[in-house]
C-alpha atoms as a PDB file:
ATOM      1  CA  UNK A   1       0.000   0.000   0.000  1.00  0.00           C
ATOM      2  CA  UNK A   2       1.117   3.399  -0.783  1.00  0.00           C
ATOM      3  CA  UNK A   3      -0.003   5.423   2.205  1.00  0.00           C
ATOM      4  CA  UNK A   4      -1.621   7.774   0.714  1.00  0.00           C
ATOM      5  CA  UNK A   5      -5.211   9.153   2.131  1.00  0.00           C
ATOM      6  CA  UNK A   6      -6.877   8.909  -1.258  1.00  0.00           C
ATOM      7  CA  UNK A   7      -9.664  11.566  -0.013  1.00  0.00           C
ATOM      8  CA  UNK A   8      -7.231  14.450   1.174  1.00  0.00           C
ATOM      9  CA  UNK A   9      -3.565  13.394  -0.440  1.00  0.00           C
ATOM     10  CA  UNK A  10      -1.876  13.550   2.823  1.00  0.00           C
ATOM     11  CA  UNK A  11       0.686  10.496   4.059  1.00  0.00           C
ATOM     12  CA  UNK A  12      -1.006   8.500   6.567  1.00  0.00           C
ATOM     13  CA  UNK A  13       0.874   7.100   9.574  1.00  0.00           C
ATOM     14  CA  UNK A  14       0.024   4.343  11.888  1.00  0.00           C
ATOM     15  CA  UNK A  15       1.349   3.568  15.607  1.00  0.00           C
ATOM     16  CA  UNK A  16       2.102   0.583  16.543  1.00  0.00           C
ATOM     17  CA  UNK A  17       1.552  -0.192  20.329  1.00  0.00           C
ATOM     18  CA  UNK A  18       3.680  -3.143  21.502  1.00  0.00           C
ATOM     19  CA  UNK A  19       0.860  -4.256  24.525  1.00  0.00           C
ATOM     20  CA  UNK A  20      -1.981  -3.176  23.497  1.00  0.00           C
ATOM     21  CA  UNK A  21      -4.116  -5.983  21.542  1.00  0.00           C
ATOM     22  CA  UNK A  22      -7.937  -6.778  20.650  1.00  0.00           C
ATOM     23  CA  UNK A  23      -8.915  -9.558  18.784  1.00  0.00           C
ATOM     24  CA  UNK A  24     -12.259  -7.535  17.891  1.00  0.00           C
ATOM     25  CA  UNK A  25     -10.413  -4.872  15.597  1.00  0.00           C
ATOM     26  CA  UNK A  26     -10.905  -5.979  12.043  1.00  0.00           C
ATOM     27  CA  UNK A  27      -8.462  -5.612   9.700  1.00  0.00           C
ATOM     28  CA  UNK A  28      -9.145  -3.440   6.652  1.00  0.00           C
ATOM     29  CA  UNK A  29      -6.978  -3.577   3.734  1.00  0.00           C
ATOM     30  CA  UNK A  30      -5.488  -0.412   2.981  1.00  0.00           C
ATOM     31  CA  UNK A  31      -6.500   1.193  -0.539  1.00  0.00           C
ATOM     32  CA  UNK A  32      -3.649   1.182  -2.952  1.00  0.00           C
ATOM     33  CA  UNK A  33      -4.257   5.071  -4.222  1.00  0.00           C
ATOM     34  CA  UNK A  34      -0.783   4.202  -6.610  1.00  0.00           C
ATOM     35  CA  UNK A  35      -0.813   1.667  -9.258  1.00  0.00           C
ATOM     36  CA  UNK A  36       2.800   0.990 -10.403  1.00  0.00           C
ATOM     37  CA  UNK A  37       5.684   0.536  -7.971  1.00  0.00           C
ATOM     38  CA  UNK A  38       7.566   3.311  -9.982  1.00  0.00           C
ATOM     39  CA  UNK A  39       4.832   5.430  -8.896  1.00  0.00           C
ATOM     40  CA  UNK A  40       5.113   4.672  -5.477  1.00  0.00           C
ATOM     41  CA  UNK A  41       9.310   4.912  -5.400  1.00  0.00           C
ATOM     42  CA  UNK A  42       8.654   8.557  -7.135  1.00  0.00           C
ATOM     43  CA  UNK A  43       6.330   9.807  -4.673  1.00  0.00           C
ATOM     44  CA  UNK A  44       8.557   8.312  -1.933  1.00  0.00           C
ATOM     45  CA  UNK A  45      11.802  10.029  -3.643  1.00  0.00           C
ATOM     46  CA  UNK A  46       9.890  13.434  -3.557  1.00  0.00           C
ATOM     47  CA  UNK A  47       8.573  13.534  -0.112  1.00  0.00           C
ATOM     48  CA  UNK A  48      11.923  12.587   1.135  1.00  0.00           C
ATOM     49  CA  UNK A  49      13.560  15.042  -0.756  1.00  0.00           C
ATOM     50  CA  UNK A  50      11.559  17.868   0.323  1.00  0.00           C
ATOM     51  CA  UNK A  51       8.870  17.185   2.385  1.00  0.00           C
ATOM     52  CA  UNK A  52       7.500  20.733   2.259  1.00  0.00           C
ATOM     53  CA  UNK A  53       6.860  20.520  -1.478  1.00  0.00           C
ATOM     54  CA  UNK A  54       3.508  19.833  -1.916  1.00  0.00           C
ATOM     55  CA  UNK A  55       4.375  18.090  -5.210  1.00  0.00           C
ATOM     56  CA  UNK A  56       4.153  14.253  -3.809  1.00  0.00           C
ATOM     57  CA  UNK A  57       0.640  15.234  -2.739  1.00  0.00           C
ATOM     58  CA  UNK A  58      -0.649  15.832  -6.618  1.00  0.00           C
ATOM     59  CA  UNK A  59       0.351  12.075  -7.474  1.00  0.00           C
ATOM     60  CA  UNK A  60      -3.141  11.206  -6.159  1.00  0.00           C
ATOM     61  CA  UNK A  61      -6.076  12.431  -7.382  1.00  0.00           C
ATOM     62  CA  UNK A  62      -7.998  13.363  -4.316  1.00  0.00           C
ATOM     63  CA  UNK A  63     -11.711  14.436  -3.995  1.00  0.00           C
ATOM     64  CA  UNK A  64     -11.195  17.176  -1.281  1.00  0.00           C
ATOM     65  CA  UNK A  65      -7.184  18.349  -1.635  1.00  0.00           C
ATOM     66  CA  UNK A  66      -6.073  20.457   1.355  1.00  0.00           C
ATOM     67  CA  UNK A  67      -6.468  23.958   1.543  1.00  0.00           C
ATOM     68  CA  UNK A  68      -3.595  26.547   0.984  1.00  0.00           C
ATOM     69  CA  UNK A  69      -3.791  27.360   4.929  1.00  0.00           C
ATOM     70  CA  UNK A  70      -3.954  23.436   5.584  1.00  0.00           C
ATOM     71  CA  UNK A  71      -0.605  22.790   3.552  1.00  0.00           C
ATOM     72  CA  UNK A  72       1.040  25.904   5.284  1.00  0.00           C
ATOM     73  CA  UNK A  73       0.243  24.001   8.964  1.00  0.00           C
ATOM     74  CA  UNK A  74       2.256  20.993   7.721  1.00  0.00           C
ATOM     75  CA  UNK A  75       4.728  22.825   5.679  1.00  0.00           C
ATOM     76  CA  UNK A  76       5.494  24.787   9.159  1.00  0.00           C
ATOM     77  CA  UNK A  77       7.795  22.611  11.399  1.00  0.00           C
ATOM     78  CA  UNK A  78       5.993  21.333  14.917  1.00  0.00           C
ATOM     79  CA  UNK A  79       7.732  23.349  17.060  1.00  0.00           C
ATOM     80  CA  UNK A  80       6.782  26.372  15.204  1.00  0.00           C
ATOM     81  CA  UNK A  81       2.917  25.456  14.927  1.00  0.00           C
ATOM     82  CA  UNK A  82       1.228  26.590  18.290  1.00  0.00           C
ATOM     83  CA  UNK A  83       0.938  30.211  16.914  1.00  0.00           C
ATOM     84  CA  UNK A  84      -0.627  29.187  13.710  1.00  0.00           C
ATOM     85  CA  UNK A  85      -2.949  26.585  15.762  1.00  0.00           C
ATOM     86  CA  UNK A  86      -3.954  29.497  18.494  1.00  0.00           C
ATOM     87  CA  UNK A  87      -4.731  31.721  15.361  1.00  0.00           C
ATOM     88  CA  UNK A  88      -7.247  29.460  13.283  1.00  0.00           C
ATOM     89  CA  UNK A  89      -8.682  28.535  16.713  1.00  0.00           C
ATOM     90  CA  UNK A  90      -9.469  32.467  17.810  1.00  0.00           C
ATOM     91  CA  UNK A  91     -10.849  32.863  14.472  1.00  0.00           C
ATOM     92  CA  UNK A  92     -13.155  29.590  14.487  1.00  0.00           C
ATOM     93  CA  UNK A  93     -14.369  30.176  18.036  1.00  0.00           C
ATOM     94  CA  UNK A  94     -15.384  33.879  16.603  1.00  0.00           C
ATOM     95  CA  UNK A  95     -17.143  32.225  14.024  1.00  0.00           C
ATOM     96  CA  UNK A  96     -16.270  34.309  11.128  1.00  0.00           C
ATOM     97  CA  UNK A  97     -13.565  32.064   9.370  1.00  0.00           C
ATOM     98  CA  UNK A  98     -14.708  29.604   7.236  1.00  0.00           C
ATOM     99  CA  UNK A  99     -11.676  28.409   6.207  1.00  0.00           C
ATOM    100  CA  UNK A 100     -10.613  27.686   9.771  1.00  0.00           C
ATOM    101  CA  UNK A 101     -13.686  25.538  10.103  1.00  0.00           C
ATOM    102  CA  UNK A 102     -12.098  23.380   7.200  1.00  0.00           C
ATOM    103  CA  UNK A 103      -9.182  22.533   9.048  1.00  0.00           C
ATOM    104  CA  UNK A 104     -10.280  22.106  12.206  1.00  0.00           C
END
C-alpha cells in the first residue's frame, strides 16, 4: 500500500503499540491510491527530498485536496505550529472564518 489518504492526499501514519491488543479490531486492507511501484518509489523520492513541497501530494487524485492554509500548517515545522494553531482557533471560536472551520 502506498499510504496515501486517497480523499485528502496527505501520508497516513500508523502507531504501533507493543501491549496493546484486541482480537475484535478488524483488519481493513489499505487502498492502494498508486498503481505501479515506480509510482510509489517517485512519490517516496519526492517527499523525502523535500517534504515541504507539496508536489508528492498531486500524485493522487484526491476528492477534497487540502487547503492553501492546511498545507502551510504541515509545511510549518511542529515546534513552530502553536501560533498558527492558536490563530485558526481564535478565528473559528469567533465564528467568522470559514476556512478555519475546514481545518479544524
Amino acid at each position: 500500500s502506498s499510504g496515501i489518504n486517497a480523499e485528502y492526499g496527505g501520508y497516513r501514519a500508523v502507531l504501533v503499540f507493543k501491549n496493546v491488543k484486541d482480537e475484535s479490531i478488524e483488519y481493513l486492507a489499505p487502498h492502494d491510491a498508486l498503481e505501479s511501484q515506480k509510482s510509489k518509489t517517485e512519490l517516496l523520492e519526492k517527499f523525502n527530498g523535500d517534504w515541504k513541497d507539496p508536489a508528492w501530494r498531486g500524485m493522487v487524485y484526491c476528492e477534497k485536496p487540502y487547503s492553501k492554509e492546511q498545507l502551510d500548517y504541515f509545511n510549518t515545522l511542529p515546534a513552530e505550529r502553536l501560533p498558527k494553531i492558536q490563530d485558526m482557533m481564535s478565528r473559528y471560536s469567533a465564528g467568522n472564518d470559514d476556512e478555519a472551520k475546514k481545518v479544524i
